[in-house]
PDB file of N, CA and C in Angstrom:
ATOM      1  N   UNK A   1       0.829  -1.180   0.000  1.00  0.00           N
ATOM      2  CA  UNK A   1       0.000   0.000   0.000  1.00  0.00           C
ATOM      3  C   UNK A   1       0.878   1.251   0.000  1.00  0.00           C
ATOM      4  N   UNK A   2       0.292   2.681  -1.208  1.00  0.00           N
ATOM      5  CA  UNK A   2       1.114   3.061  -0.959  1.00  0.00           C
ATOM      6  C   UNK A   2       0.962   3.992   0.381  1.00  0.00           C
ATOM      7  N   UNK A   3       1.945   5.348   0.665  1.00  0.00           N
ATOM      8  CA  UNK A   3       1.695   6.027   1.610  1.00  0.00           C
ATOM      9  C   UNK A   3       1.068   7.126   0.926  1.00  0.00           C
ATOM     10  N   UNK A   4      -0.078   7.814   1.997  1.00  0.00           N
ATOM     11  CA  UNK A   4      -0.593   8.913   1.912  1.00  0.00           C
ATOM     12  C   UNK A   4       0.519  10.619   1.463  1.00  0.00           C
ATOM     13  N   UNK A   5      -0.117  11.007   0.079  1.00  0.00           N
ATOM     14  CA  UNK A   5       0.793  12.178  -0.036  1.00  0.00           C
ATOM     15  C   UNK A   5      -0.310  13.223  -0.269  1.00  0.00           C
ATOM     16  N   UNK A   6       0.374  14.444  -0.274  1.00  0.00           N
ATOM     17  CA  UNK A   6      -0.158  15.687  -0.249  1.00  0.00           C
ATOM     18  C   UNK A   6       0.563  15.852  -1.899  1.00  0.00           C
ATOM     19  N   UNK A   7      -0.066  15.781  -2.448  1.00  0.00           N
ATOM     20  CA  UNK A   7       0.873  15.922  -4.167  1.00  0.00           C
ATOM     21  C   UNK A   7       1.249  17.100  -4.342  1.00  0.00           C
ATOM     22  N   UNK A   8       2.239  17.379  -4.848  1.00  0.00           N
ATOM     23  CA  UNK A   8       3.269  18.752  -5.773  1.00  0.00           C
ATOM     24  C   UNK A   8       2.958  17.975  -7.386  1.00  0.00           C
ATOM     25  N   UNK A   9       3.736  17.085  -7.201  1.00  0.00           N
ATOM     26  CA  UNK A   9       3.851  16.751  -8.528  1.00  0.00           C
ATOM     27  C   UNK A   9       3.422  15.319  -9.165  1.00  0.00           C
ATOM     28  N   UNK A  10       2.665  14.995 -10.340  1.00  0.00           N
ATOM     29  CA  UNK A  10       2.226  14.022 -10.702  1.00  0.00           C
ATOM     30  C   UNK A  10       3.312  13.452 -12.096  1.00  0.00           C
ATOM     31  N   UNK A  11       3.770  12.688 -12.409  1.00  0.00           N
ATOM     32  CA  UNK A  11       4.753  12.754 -13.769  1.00  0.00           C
ATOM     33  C   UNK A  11       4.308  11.089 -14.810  1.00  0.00           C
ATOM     34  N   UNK A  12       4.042  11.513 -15.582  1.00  0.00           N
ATOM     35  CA  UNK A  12       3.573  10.113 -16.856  1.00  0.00           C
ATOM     36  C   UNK A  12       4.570   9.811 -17.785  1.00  0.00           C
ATOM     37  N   UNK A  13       5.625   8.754 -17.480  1.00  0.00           N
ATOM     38  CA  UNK A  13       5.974   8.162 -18.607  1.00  0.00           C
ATOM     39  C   UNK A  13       5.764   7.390 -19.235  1.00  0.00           C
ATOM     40  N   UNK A  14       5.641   7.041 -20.688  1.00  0.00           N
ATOM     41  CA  UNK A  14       4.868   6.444 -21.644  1.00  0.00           C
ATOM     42  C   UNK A  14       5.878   4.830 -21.680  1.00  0.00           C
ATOM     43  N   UNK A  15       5.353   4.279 -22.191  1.00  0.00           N
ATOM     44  CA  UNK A  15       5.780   2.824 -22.100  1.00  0.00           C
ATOM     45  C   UNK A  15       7.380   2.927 -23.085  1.00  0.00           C
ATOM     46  N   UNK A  16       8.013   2.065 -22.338  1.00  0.00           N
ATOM     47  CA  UNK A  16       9.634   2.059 -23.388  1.00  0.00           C
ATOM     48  C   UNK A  16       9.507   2.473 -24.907  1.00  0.00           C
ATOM     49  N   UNK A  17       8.527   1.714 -25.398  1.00  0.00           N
ATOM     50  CA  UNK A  17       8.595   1.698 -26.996  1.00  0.00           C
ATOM     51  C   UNK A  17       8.033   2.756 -28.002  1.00  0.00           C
ATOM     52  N   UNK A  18       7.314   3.957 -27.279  1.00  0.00           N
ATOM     53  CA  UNK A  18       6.408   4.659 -27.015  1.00  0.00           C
ATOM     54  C   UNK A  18       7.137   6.351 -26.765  1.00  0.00           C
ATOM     55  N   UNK A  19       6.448   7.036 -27.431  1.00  0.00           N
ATOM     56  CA  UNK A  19       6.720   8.479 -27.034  1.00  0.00           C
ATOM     57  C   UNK A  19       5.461   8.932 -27.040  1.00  0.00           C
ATOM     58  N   UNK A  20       4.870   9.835 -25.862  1.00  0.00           N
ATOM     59  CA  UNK A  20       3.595  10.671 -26.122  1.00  0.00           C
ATOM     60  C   UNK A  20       3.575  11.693 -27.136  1.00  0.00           C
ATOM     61  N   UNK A  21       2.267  12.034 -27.902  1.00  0.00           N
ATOM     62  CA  UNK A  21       1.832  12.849 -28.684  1.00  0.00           C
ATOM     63  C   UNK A  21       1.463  14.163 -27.751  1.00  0.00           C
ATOM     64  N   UNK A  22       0.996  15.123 -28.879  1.00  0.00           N
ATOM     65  CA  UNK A  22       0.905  16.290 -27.669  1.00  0.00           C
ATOM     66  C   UNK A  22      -0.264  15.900 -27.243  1.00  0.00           C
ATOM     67  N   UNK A  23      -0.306  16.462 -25.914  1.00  0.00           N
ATOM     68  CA  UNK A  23      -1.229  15.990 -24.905  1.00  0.00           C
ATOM     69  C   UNK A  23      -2.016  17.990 -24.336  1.00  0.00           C
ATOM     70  N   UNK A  24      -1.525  18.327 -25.031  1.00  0.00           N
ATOM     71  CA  UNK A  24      -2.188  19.797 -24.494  1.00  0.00           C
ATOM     72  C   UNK A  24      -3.732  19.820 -24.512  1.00  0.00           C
ATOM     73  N   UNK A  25      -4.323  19.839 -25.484  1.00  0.00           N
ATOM     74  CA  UNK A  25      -5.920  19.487 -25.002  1.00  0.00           C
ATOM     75  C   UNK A  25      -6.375  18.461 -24.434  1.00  0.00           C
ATOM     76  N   UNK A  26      -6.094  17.431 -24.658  1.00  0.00           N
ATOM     77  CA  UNK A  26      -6.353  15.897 -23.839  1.00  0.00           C
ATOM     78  C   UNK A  26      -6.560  16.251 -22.212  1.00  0.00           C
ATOM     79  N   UNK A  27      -5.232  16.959 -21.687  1.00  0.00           N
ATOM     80  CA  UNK A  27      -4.826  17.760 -20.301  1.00  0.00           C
ATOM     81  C   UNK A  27      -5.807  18.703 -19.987  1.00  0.00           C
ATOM     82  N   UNK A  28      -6.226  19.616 -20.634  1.00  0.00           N
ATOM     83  CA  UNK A  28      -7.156  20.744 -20.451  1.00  0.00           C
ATOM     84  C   UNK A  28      -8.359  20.215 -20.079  1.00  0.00           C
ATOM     85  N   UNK A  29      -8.512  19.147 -21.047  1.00  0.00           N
ATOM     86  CA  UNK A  29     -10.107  18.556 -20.622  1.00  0.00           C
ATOM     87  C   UNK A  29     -10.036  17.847 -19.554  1.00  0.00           C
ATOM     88  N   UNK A  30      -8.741  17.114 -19.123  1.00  0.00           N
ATOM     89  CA  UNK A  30      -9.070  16.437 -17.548  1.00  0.00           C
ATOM     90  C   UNK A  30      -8.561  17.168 -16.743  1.00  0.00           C
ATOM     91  N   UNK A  31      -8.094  18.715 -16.795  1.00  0.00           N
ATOM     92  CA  UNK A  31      -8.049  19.512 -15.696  1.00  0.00           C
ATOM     93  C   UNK A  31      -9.711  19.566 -15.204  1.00  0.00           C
ATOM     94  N   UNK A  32     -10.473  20.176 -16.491  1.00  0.00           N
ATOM     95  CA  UNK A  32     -11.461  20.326 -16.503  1.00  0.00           C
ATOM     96  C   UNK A  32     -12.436  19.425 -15.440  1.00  0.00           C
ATOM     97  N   UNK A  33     -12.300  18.297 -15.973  1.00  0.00           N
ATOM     98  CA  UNK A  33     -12.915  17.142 -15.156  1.00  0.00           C
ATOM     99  C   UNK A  33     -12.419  17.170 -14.111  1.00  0.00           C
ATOM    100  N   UNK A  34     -11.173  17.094 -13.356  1.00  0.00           N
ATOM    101  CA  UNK A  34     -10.613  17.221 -12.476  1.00  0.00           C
ATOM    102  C   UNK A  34     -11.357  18.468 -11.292  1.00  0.00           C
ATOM    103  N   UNK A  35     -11.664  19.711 -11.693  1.00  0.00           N
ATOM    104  CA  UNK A  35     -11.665  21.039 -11.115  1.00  0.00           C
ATOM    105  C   UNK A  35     -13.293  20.305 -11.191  1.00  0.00           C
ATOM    106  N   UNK A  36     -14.061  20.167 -11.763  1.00  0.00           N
ATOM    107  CA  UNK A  36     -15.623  19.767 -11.385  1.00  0.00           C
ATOM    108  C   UNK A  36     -15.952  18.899 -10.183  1.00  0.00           C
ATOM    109  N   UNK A  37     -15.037  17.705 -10.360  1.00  0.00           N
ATOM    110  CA  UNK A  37     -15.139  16.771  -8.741  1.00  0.00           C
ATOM    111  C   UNK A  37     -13.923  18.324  -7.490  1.00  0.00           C
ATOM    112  N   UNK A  38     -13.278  18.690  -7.813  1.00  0.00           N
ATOM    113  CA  UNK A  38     -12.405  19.402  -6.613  1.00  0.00           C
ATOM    114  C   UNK A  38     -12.261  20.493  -7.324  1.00  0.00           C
ATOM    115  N   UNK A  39     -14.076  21.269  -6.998  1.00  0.00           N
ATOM    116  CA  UNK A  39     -13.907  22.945  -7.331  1.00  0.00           C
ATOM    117  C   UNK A  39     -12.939  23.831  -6.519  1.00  0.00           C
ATOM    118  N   UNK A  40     -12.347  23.539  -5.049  1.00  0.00           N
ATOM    119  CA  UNK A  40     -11.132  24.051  -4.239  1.00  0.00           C
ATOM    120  C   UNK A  40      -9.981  24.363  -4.376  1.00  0.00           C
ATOM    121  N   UNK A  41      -9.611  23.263  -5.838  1.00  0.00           N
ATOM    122  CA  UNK A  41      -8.711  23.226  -5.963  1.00  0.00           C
ATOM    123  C   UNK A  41      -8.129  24.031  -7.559  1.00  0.00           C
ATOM    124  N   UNK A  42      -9.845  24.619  -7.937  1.00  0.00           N
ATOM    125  CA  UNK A  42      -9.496  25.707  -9.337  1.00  0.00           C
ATOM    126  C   UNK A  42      -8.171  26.279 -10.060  1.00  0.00           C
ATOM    127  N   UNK A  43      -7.594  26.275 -10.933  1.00  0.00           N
ATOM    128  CA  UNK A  43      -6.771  26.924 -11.187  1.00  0.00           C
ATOM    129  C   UNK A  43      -5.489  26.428 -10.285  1.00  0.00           C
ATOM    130  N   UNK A  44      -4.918  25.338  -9.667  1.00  0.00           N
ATOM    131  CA  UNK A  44      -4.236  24.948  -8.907  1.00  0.00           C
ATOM    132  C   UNK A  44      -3.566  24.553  -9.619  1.00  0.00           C
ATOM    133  N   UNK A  45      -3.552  23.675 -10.457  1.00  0.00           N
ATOM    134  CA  UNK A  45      -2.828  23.047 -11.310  1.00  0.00           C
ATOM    135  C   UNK A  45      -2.005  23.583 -13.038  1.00  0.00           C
ATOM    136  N   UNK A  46      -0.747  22.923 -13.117  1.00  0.00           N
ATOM    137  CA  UNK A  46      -0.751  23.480 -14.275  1.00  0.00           C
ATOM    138  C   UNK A  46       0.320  22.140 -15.323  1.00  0.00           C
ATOM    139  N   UNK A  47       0.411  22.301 -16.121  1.00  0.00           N
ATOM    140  CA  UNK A  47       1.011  20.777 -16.592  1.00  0.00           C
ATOM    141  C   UNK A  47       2.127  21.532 -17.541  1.00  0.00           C
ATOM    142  N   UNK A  48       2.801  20.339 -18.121  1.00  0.00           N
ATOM    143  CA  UNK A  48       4.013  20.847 -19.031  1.00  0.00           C
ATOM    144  C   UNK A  48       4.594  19.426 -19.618  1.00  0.00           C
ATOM    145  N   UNK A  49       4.868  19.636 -20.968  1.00  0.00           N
ATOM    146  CA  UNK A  49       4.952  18.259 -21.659  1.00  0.00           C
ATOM    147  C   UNK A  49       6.392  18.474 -22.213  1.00  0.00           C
ATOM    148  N   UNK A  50       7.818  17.919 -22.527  1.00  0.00           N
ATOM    149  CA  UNK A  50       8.518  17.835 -22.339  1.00  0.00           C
ATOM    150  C   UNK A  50       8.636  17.727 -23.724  1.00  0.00           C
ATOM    151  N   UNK A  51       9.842  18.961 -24.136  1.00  0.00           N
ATOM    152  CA  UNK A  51       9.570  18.959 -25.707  1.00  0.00           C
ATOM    153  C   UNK A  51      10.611  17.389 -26.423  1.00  0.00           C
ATOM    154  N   UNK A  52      11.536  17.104 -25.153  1.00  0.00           N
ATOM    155  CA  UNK A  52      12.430  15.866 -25.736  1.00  0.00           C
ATOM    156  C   UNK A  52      11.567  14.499 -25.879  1.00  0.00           C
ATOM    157  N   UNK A  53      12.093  13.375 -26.685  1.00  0.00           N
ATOM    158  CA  UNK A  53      11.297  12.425 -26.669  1.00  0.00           C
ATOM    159  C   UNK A  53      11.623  11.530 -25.237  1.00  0.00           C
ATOM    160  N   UNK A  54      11.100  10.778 -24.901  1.00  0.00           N
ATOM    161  CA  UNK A  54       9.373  10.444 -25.096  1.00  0.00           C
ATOM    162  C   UNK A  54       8.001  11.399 -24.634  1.00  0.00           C
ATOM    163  N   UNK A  55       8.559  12.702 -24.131  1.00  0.00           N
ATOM    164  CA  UNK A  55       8.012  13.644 -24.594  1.00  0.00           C
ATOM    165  C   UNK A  55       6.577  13.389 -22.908  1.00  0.00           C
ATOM    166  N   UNK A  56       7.700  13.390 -21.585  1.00  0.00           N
ATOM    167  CA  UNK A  56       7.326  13.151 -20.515  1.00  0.00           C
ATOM    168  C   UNK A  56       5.864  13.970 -20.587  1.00  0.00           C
ATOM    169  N   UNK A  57       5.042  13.596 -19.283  1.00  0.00           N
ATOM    170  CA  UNK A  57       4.099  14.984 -18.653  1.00  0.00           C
ATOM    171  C   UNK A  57       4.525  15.302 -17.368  1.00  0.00           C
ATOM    172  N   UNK A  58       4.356  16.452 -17.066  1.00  0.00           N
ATOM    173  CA  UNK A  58       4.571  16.673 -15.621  1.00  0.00           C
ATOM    174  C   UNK A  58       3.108  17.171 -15.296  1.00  0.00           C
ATOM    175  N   UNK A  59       2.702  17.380 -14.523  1.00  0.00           N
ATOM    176  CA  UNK A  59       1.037  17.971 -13.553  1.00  0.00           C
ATOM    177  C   UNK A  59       1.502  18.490 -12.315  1.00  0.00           C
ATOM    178  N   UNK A  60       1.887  19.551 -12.140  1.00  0.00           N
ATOM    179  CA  UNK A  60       2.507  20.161 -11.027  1.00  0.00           C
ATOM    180  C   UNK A  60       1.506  21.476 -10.026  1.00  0.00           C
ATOM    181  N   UNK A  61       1.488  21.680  -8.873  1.00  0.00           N
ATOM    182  CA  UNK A  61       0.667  22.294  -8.035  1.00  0.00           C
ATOM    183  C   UNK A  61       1.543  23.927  -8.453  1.00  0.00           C
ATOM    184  N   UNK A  62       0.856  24.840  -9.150  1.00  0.00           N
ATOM    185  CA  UNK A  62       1.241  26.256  -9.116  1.00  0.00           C
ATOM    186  C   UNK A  62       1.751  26.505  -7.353  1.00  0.00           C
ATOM    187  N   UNK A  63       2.596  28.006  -7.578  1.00  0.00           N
ATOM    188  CA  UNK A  63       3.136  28.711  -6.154  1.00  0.00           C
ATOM    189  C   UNK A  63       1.863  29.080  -5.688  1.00  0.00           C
ATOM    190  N   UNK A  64       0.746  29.033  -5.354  1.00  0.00           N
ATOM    191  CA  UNK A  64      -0.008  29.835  -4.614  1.00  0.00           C
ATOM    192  C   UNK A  64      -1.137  28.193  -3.710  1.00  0.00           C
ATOM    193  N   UNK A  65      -0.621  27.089  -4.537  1.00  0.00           N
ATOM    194  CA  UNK A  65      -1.544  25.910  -4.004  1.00  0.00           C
ATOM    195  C   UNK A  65      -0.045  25.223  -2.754  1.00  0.00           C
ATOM    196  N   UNK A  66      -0.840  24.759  -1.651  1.00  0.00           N
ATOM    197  CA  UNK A  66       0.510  23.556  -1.078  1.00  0.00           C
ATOM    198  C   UNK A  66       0.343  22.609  -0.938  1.00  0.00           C
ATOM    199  N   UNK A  67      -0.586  21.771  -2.428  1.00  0.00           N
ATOM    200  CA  UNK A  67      -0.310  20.435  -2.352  1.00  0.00           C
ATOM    201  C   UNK A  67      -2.087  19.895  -2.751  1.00  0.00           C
ATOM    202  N   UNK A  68      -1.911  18.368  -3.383  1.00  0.00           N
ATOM    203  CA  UNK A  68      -3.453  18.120  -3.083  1.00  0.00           C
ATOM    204  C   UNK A  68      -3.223  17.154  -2.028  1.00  0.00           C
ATOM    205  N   UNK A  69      -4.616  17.129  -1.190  1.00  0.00           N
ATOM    206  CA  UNK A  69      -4.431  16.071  -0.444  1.00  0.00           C
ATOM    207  C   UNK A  69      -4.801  14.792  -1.416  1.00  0.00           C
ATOM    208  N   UNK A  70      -4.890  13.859   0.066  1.00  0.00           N
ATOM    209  CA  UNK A  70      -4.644  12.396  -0.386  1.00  0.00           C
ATOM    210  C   UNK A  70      -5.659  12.036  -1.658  1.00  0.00           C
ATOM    211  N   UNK A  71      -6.980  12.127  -0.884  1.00  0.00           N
ATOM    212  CA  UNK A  71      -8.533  11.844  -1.911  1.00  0.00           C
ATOM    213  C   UNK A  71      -8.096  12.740  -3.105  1.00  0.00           C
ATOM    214  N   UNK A  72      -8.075  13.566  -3.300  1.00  0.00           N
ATOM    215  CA  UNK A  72      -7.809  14.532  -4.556  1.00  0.00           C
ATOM    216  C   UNK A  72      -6.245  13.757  -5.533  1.00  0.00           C
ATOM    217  N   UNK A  73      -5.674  13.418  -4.704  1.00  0.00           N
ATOM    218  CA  UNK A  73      -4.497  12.880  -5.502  1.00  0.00           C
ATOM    219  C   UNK A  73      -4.528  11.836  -6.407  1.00  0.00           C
ATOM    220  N   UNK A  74      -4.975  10.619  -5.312  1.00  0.00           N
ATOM    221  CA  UNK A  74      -5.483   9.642  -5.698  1.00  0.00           C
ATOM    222  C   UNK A  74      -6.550  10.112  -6.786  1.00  0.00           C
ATOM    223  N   UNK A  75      -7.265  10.924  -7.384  1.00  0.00           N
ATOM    224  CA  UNK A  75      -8.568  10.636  -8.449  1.00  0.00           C
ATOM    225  C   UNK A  75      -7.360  11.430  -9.426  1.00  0.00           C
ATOM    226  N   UNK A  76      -6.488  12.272  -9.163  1.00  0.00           N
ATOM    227  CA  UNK A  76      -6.030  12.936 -10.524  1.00  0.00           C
ATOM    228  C   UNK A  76      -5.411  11.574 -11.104  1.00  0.00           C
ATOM    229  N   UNK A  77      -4.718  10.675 -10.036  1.00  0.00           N
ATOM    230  CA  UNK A  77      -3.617   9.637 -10.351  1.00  0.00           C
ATOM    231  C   UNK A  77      -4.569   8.980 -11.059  1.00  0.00           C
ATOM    232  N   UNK A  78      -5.264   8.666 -10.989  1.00  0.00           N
ATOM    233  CA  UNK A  78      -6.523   7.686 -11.666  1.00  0.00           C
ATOM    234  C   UNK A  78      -7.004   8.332 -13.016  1.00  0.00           C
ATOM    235  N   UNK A  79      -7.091   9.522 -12.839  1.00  0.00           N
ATOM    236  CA  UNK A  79      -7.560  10.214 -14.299  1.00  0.00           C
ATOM    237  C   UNK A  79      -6.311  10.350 -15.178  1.00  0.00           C
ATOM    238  N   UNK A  80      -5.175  10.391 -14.949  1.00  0.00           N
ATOM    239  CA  UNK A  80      -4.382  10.320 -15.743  1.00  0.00           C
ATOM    240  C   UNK A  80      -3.954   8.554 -16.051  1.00  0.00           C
ATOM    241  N   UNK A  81      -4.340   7.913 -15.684  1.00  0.00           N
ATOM    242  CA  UNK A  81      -3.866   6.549 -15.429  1.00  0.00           C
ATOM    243  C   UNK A  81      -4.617   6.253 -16.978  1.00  0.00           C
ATOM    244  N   UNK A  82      -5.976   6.637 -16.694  1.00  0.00           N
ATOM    245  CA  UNK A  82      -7.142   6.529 -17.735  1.00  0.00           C
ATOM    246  C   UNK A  82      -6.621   7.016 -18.925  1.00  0.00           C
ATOM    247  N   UNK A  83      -6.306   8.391 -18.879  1.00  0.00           N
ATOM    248  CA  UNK A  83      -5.577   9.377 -20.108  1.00  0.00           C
ATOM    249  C   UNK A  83      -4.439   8.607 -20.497  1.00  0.00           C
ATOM    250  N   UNK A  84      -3.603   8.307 -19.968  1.00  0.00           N
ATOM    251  CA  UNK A  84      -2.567   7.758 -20.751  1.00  0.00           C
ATOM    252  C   UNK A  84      -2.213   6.360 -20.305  1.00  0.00           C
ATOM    253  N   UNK A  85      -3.196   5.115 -20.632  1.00  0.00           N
ATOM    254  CA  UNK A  85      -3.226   3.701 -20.619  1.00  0.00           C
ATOM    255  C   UNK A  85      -1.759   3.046 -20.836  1.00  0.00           C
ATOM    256  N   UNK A  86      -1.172   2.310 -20.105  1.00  0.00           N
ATOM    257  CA  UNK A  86      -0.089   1.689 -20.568  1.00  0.00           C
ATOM    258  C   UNK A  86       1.061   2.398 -19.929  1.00  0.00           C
ATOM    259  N   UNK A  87       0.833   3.824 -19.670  1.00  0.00           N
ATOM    260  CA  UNK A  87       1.883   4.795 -19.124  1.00  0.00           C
ATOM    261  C   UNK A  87       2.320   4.709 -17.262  1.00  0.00           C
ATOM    262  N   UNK A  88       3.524   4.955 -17.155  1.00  0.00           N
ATOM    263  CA  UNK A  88       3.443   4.956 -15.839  1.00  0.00           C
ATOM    264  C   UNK A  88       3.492   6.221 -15.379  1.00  0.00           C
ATOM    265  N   UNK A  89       2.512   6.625 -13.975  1.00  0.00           N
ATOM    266  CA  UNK A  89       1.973   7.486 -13.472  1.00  0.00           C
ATOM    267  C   UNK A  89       2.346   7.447 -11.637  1.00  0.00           C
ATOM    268  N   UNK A  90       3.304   8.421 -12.004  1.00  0.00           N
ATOM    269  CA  UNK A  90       3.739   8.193 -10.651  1.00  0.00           C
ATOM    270  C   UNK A  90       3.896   9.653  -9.981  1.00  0.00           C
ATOM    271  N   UNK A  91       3.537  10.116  -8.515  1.00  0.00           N
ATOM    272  CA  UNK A  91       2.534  11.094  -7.668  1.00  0.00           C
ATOM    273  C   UNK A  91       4.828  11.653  -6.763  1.00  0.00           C
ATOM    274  N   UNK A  92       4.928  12.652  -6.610  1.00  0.00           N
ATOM    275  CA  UNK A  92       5.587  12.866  -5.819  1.00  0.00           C
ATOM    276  C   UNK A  92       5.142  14.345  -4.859  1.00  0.00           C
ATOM    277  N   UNK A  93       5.276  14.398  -3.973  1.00  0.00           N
ATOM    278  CA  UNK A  93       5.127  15.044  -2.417  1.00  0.00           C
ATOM    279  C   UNK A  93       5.444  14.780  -1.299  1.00  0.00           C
ATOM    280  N   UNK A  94       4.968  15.504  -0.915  1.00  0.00           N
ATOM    281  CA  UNK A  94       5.132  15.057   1.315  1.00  0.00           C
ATOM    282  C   UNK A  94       4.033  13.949   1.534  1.00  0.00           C
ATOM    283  N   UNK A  95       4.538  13.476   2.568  1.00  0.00           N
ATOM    284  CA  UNK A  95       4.106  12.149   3.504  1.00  0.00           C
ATOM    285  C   UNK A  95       2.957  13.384   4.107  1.00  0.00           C
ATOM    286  N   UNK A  96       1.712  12.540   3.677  1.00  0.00           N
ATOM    287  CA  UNK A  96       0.578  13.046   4.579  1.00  0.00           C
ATOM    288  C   UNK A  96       0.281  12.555   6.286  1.00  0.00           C
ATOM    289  N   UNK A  97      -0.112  13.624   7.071  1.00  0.00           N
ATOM    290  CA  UNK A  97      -0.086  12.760   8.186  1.00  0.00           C
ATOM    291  C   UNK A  97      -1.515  13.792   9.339  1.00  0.00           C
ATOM    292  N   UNK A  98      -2.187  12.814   9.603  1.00  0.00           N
ATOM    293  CA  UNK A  98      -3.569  13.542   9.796  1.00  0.00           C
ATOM    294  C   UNK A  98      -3.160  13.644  11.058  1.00  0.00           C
TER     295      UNK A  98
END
């Protein structure tokens, strides 16, 4: 199991054989979706796709957010899991601790 984080940063790399396409609207629309389940978290987010190949994603918390919590993390990790099938999707932050 993993441990509870407060996310900064979410990052998708695409399978070995594999480079992502641009992903700029794909992203917009599951911010979108994203900000409808966690209206709190509006405008919190901002992404950036890596102009080298395989042409990473990052999903990173803007300077004015400190972090999503756990529930919120867990559904972006899941919505991107969805968005980019096959890719690995892996969450970095602080150890949450209630």
């Amino acid at each position: 199991m993993k441990p509870d984080l407060k996310m900064m940063t979410a990052w998708v790399q695409p399978k070995a054989e594999e480079d992502l396409p641009e992903v700029k609207e794909s992203l917009e629309s599951l911010l979108v979706g994203f900000y409808g389940a966690f209206p709190e978290y509006q405008d919190c987010l901002r992404f950036f796709q890596s102009p080298r190949v395989p042409h990473h994603v990052f999903v990173y918390v803007n300077g004015g957010c400190t972090g999503l919590l756990p529930g919120a993390s867990r559904y972006l990790e899941q919505m991107l899991q969805r968005a980019f099938p096959g890719s690995e999707v892996r969450l970095y932050g602080k150890a949450w601790v209630c």
